[in-house]
Protein backbone atom coordinates (compact mmCIF):
# COMPACT_ATOMS: atom_id res chain seq x y z
CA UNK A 1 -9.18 39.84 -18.77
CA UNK A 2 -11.74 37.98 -20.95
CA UNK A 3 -9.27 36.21 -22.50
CA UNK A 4 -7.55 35.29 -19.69
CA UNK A 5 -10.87 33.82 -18.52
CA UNK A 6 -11.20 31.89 -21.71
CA UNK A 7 -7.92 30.01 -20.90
CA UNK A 8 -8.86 29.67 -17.52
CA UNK A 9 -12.10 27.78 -18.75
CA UNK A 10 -10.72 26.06 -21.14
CA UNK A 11 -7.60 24.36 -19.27
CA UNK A 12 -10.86 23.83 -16.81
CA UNK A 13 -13.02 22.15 -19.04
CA UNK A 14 -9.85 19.47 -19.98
CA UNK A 15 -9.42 18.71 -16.48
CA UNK A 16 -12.81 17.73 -15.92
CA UNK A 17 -13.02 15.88 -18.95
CA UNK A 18 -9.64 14.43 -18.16
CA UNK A 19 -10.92 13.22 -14.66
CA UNK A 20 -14.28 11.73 -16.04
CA UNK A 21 -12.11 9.86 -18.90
CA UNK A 22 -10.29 8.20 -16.08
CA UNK A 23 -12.72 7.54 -14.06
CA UNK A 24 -14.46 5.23 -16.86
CA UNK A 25 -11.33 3.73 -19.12
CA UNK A 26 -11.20 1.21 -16.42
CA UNK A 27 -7.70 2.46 -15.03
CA UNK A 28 -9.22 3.02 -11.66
CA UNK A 29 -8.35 -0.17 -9.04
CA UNK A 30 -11.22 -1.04 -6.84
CA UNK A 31 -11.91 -3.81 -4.65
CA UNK A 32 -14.67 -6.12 -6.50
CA UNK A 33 -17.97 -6.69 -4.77
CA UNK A 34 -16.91 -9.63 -2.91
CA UNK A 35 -14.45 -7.29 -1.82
CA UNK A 36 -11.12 -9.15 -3.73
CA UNK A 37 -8.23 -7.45 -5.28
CA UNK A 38 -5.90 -9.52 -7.56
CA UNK A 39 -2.17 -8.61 -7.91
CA UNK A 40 -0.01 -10.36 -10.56
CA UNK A 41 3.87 -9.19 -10.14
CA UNK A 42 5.99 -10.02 -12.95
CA UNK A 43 9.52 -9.25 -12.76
CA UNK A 44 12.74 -8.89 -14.94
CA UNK A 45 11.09 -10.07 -18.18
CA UNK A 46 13.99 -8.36 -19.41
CA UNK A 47 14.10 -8.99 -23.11
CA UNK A 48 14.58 -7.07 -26.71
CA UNK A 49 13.12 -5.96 -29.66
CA UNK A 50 13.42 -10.01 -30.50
CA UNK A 51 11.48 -11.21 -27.09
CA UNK A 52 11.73 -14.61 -26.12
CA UNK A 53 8.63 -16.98 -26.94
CA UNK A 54 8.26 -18.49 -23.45
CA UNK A 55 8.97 -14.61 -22.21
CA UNK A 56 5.81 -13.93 -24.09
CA UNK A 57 4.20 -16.73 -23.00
CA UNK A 58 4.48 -16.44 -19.78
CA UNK A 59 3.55 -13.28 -19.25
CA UNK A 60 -0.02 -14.60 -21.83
CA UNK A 61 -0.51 -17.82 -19.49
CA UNK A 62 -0.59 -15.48 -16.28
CA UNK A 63 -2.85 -13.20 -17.04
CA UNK A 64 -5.16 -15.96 -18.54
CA UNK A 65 -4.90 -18.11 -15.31
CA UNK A 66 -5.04 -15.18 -12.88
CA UNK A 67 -7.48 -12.73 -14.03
CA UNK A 68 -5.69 -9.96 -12.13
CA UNK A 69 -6.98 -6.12 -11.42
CA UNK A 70 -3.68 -4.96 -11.47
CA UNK A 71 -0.30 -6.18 -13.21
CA UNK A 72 3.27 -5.33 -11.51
CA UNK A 73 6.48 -5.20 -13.65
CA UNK A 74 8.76 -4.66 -10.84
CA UNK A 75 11.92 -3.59 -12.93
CA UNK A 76 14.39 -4.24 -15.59
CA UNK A 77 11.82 -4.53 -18.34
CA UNK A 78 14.16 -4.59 -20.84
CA UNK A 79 17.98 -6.05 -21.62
CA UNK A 80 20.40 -3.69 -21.94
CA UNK A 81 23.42 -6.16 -23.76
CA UNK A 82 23.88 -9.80 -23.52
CA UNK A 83 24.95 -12.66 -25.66
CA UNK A 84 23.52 -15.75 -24.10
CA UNK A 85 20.16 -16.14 -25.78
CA UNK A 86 20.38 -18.85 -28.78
CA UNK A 87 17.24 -20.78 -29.26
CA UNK A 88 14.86 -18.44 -27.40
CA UNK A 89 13.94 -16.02 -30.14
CA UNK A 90 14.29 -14.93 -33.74
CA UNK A 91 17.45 -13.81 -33.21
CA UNK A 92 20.26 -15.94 -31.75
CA UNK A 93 23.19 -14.72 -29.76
CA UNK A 94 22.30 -11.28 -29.26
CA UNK A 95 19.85 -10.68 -26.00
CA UNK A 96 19.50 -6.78 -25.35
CA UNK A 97 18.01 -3.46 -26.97
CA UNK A 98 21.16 -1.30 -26.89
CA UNK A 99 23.06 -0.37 -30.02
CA UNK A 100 26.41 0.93 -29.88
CA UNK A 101 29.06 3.07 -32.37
CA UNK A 102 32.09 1.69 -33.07
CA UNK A 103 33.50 3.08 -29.98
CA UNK A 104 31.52 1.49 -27.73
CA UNK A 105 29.01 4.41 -27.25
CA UNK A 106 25.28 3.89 -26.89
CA UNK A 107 23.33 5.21 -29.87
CA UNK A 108 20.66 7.09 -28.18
CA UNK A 109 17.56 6.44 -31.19
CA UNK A 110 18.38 3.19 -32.47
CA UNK A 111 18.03 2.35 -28.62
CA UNK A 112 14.84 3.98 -27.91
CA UNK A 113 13.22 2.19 -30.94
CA UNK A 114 14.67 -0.61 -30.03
CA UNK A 115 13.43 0.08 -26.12
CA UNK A 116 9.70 1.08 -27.47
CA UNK A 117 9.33 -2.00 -29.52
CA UNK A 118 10.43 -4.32 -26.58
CA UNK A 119 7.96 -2.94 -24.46
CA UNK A 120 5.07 -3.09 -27.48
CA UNK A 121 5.62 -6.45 -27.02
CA UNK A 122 6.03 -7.05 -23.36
CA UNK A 123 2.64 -5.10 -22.52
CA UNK A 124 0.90 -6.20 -25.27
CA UNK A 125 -1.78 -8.45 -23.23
CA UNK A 126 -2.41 -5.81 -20.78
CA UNK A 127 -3.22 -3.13 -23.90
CA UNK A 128 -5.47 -5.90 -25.56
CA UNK A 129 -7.40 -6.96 -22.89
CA UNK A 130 -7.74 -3.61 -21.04
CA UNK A 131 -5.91 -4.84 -17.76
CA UNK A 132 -4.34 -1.72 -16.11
CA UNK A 133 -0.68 -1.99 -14.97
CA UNK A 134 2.24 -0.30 -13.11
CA UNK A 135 6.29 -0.36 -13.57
CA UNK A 136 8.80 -0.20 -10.94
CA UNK A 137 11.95 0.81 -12.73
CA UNK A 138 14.86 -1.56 -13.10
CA UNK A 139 18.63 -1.06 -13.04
CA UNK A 140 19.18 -3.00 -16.60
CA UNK A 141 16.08 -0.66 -17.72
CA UNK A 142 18.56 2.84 -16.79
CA UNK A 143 21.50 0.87 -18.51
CA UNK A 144 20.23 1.64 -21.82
CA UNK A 145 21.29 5.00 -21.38
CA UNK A 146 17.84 6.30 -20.90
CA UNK A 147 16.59 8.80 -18.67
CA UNK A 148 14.04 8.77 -16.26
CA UNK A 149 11.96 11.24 -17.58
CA UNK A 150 12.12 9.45 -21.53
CA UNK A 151 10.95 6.15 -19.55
CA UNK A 152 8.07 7.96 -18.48
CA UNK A 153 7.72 9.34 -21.79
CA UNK A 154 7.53 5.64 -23.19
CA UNK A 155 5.34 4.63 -20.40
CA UNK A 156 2.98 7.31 -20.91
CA UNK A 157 1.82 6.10 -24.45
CA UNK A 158 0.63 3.05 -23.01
CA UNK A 159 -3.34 3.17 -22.32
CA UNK A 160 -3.57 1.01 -19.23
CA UNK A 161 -0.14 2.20 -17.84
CA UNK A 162 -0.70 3.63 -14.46
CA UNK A 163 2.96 4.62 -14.04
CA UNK A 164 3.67 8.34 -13.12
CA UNK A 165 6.50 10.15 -11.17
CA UNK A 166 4.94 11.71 -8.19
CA UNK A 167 7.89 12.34 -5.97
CA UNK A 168 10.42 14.92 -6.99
CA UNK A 169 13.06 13.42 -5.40
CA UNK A 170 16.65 14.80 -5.92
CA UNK A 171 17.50 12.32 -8.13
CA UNK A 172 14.25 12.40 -10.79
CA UNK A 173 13.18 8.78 -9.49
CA UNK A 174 10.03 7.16 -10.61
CA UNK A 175 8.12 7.00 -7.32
CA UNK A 176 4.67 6.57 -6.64
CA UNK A 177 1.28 5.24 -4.82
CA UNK A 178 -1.47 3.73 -6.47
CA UNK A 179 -4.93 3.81 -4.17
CA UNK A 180 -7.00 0.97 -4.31
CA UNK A 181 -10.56 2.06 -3.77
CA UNK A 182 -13.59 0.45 -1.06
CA UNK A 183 -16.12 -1.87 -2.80
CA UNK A 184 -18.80 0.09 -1.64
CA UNK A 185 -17.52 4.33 -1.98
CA UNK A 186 -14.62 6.07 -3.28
CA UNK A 187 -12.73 5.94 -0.23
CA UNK A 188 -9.12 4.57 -0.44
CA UNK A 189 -9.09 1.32 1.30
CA UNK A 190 -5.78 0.50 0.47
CA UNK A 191 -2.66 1.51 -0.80
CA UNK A 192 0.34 0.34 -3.31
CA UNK A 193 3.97 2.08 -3.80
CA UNK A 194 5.80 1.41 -6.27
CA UNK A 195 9.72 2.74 -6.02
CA UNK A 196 12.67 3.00 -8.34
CA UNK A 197 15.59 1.88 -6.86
CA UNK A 198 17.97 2.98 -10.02
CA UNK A 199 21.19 1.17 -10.30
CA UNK A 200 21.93 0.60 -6.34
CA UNK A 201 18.91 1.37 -3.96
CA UNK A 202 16.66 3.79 -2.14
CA UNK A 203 17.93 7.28 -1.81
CA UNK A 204 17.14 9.61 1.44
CA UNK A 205 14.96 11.96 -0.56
CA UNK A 206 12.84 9.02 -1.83
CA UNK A 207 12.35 8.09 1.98
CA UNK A 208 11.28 11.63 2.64
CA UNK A 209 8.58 11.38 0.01
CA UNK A 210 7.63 8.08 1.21
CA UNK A 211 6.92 9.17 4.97
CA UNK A 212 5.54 12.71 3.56
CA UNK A 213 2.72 10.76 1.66
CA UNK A 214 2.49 7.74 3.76
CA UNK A 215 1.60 10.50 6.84
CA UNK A 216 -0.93 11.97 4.50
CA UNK A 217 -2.51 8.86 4.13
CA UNK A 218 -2.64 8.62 7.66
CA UNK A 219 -4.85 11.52 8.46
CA UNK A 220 -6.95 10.92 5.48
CA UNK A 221 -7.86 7.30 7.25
CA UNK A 222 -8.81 9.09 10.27
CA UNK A 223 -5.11 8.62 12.01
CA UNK A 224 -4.92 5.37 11.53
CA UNK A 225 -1.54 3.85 9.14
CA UNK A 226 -2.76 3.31 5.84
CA UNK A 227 -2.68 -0.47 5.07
CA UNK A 228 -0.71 -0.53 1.92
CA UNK A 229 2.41 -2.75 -0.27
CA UNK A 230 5.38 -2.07 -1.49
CA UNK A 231 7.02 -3.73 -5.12
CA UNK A 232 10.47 -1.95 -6.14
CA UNK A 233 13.40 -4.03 -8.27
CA UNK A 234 16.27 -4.24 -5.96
CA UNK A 235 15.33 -5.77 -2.54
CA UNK A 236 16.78 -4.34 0.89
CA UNK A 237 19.19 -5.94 2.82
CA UNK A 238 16.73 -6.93 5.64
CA UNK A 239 15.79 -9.47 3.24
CA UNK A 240 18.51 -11.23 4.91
CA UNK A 241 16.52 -11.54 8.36
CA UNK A 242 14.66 -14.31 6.58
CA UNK A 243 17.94 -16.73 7.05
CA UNK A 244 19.38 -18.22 9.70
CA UNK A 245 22.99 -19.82 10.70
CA UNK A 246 23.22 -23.08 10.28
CA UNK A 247 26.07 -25.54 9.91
CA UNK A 248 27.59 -27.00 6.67
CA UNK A 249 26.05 -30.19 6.56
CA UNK A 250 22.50 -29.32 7.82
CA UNK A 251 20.12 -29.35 4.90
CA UNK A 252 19.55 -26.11 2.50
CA UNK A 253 22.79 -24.60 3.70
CA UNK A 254 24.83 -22.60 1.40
CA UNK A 255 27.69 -20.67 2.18
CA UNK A 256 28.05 -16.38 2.62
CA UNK A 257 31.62 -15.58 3.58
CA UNK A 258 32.92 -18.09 6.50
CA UNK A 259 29.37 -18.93 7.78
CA UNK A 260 26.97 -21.17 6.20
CA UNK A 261 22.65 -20.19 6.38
CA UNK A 262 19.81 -21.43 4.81
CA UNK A 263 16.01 -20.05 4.76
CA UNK A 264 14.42 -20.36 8.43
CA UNK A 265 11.41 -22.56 7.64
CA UNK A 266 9.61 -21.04 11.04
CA UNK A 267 9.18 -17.92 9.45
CA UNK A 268 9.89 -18.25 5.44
CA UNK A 269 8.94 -20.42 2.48
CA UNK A 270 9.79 -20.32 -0.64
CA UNK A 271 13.13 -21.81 -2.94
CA UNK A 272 16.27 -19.79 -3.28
CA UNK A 273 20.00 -20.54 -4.63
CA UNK A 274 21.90 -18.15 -2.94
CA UNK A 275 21.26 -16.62 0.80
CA UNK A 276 21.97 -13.24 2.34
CA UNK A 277 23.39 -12.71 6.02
CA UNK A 278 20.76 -12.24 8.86
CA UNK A 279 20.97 -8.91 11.39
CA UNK A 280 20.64 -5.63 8.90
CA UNK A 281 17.89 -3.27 9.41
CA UNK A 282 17.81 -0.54 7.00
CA UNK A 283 16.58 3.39 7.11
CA UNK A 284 13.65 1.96 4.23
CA UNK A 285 12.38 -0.83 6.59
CA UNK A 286 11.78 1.53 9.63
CA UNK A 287 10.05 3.67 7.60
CA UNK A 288 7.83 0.73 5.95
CA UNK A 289 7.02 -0.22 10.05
CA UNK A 290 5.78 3.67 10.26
CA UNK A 291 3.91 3.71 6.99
CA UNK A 292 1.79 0.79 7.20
CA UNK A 293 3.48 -1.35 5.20
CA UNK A 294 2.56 -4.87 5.64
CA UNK A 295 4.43 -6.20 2.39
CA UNK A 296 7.08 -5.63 0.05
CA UNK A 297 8.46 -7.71 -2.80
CA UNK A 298 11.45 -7.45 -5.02
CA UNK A 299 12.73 -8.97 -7.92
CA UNK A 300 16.58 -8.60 -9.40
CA UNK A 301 18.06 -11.69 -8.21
CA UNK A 302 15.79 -13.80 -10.97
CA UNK A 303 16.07 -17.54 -9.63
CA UNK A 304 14.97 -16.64 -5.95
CA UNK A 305 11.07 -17.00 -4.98
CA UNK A 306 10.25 -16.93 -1.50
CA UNK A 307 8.74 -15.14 0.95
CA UNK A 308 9.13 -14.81 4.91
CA UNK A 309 7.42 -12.54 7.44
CA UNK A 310 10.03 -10.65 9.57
CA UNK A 311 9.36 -8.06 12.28
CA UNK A 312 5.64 -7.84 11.01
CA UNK A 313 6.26 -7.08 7.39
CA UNK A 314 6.57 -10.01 4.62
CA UNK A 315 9.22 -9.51 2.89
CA UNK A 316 9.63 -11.53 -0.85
CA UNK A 317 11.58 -12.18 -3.65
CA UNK A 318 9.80 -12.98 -7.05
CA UNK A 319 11.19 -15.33 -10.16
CA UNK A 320 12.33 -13.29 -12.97
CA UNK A 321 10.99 -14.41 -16.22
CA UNK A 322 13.98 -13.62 -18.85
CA UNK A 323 14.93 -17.37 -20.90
CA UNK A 324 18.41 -16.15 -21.48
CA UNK A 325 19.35 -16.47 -17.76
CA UNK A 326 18.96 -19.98 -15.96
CA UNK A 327 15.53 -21.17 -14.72
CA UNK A 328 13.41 -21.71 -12.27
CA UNK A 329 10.55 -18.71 -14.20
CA UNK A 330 7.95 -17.39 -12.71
CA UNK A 331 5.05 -15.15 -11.26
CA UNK A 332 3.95 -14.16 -7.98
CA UNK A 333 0.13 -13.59 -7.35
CA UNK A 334 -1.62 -11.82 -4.26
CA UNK A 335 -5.23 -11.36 -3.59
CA UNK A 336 -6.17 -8.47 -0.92
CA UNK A 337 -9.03 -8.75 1.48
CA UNK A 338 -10.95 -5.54 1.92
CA UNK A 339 -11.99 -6.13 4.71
CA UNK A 340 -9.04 -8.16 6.47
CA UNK A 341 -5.96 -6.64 5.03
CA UNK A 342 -3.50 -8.05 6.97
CA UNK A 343 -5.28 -11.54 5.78
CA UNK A 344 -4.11 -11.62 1.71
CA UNK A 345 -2.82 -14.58 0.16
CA UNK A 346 0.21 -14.88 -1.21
CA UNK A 347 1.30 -17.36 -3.76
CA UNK A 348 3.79 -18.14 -5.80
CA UNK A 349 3.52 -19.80 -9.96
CA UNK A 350 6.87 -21.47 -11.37
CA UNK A 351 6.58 -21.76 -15.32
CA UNK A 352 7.58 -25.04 -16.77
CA UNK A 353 7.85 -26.77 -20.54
CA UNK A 354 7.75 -25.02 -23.24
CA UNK A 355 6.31 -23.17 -26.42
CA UNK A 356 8.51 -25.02 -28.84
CA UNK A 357 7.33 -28.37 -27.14
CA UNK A 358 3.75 -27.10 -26.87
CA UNK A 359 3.53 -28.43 -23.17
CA UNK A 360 4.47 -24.93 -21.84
CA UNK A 361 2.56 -24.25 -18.25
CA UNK A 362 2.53 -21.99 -14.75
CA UNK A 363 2.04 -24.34 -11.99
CA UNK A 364 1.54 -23.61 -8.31
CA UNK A 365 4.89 -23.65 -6.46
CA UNK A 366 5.27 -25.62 -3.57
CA UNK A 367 7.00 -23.55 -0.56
CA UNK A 368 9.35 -26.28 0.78
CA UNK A 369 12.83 -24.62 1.19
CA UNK A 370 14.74 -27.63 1.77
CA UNK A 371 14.11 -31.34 2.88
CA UNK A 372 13.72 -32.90 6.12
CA UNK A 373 14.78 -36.45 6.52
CA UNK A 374 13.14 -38.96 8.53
CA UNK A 375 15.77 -42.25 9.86
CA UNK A 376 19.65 -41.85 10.73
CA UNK A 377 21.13 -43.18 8.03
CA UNK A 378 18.42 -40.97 5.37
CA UNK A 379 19.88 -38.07 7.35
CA UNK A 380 23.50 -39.29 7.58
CA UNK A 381 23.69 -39.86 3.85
CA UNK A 382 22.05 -36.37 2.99
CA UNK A 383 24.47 -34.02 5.79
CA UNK A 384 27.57 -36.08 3.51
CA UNK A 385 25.96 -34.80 0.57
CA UNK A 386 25.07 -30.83 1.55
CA UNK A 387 28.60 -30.98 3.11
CA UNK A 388 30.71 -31.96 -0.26
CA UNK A 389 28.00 -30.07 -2.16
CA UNK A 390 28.90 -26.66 -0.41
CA UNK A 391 32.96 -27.40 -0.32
CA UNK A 392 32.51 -27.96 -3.79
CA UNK A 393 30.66 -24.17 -4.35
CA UNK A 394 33.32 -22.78 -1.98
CA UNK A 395 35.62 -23.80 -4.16
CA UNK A 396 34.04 -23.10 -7.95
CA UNK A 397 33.40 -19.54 -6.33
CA UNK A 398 37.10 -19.29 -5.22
CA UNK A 399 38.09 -20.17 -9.17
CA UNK A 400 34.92 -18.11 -10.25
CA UNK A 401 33.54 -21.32 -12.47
């Protein structure tokens, strides 16, 4: 019985010192006394154990020029396989951490090194500067062959990673909610989820976690929805809500099946390159509406950034920031209002020149989807443009070019 009491004190005594290390190792997000909270979301950096300069760069110059409480990787933090990279590292023509047998197979160690010393380098500004941050797992970052659990693992042994599974879900996803604490007490004042959409999307046990907690949070802020945002890699569909039909020769239109839509500039901002079909609401949005979810952004898709506010939740897409896939870069940064929530700004950074040319910068992004032209024969000469513009895509994508 004494001893048993010994253990029980003991495994005692490391909690408590476990919960006052935390408490002062500044991993715990607060809003600051003029009651600000900076997000910086980085996505799909998406690189090797040979990371790109401007990768590196990029990730140095945001930080720098943001100051942020909190960094977001939302997903594929690392490349699984791809030759497309020459000029953008040490090592030319071969962009990814995987390393295969000579029948194709992954080779589960020489990966995992690989894996640990991509991400050595990728959060090496947030472990040197003491900056706290949080991954959303990618699809690219399950190609590698590893597990959920070993991702963890390699998260884990990062000081200022606040990544942690708190789900359970069915399928061992890396779900979870950061709070973000009131200036003044240690009351949550806001909350953050982060979710791992694996290879395809959200699964139905994830969404039973989500409203589980996100009703919890409710009665802890005296019934009221706790005001929170969302970051996971792949984006829903409703994404799509943010478009609108237009015709072929009406600027910003691009085509999606028979139909041509561009961004609707009443409700959106932002650039994109491709669009998605308007009318989907998914399972994950309703619950968002129910948990107090005012936000959400994505990444995946690596050339869109914008943003658009549809049925009372802004939804976004967010640059990715790997050099071996086409530009525009970039970073999205949002600063939360303690005491107007619903009030944050939202902006967007787009990362131009370069390390090797030394003029390498992140410069404010101006949300203008698409042109609007002023005179009848400005507009005449522009619809003749979008129109053989978009035959011409119609028909590359018919011939896959």
């Amino acid at each position: 019985m004494k001893k048993l009491f010994s253990v029980f004190l003991a495994l005692s005594l490391v909690v408590c010192l476990s919960v006052t290390a935390y408490a002062g190792d500044g991993k715990t997000l607060r809003f600051n006394e003029q009651g600000k909270f900076t997000i910086l979301q980085i996505s799909d950096p998406q690189d090797d154990s040979y990371p790109s300069h401007d990768m590196l760069n990029l990730i140095s110059l945001a930080i720098e020029q943001t100051d942020p409480d909190l960094v977001v990787f939302s997903g594929d933090i690392v490349e699984d396989t791809r030759i497309a990279d020459a000029g953008t590292d040490d090592e030319d023509w071969r962009e990814g951490v995987c390393v295969y047998d000579n029948k194709g197979n992954i080779l589960h160690d020489e990966t995992l090194e690989n894996v640990r010393s991509a991400c050595d380098a990728i959060f090496f500004e947030n472990e040197s500067k003491g900056i706290p941050f949080a991954v959303a797992i990618g699809n690219n970052d399950y190609k590698t062959g590893l597990t959920s659990t070993e991702w963890l693992v390699i998260l884990d042994g990062y000081d200022m990673s606040l990544t942690f599974d708190e789900s359970g879900d069915e399928g061992g996803r890396v779900d979870f909610c950061l709070d973000v604490l009131s200036s003044e007490t240690d009351d949550t004042a806001f909350a953050l989820w982060l979710m791992d959409t694996g290879t395809g999307g959200i699964t139905s046990s994830q969404l039973d976690w989500f409203t589980s907690k996100s009703d919890g949070l409710k009665a802890e802020n005296g019934g009221e929805s706790m005001p929170s945002m969302l970051f996971q890699h792949i984006p829903v569909d409703d994404i799509g809500n943010l478009f609108e039909r237009c015709h072929i020769w009406d600027p910003g239109a691009k085509a999606k099946g028979l139909f041509f839509y561009r961004l609707n500039k009443n409700i959106a901002n932002g650039y994109y390159t491709s669009v998605k079909k308007p009318g989907t609401t998914t399972p994950e949005f309703k619950a968002w509406k129910n948990g107090g979810v005012i936000a959400a952004f994505f990444g995946h898709l690596h050339t869109e950034g914008y943003s658009g506010t549809w049925d009372g939740i802004e939804l976004g897409l967010t640059y990715g920031s790997q050099f071996a896939k086409n530009a525009p870069y970039g970073i999205r940064v949002i600063t939360l209002d303690e005491d107007d929530p619903g009030n944050y700004i939202n902006e967007q950074y787009v990362y131009e020149g370069s390390v090797k040319n030394g003029n390498a910068e992140l410069v404010k992004q101006i949300d203008e989807p698409y042109p609007v032209y002023n005179g009848f024969f400005e507009t005449l000469f522009a619809n003749i443009r979008n129109t053989f513009v978009n035959i011409a895509e119609i028909i590359a994508g018919w011939f896959n070019f």
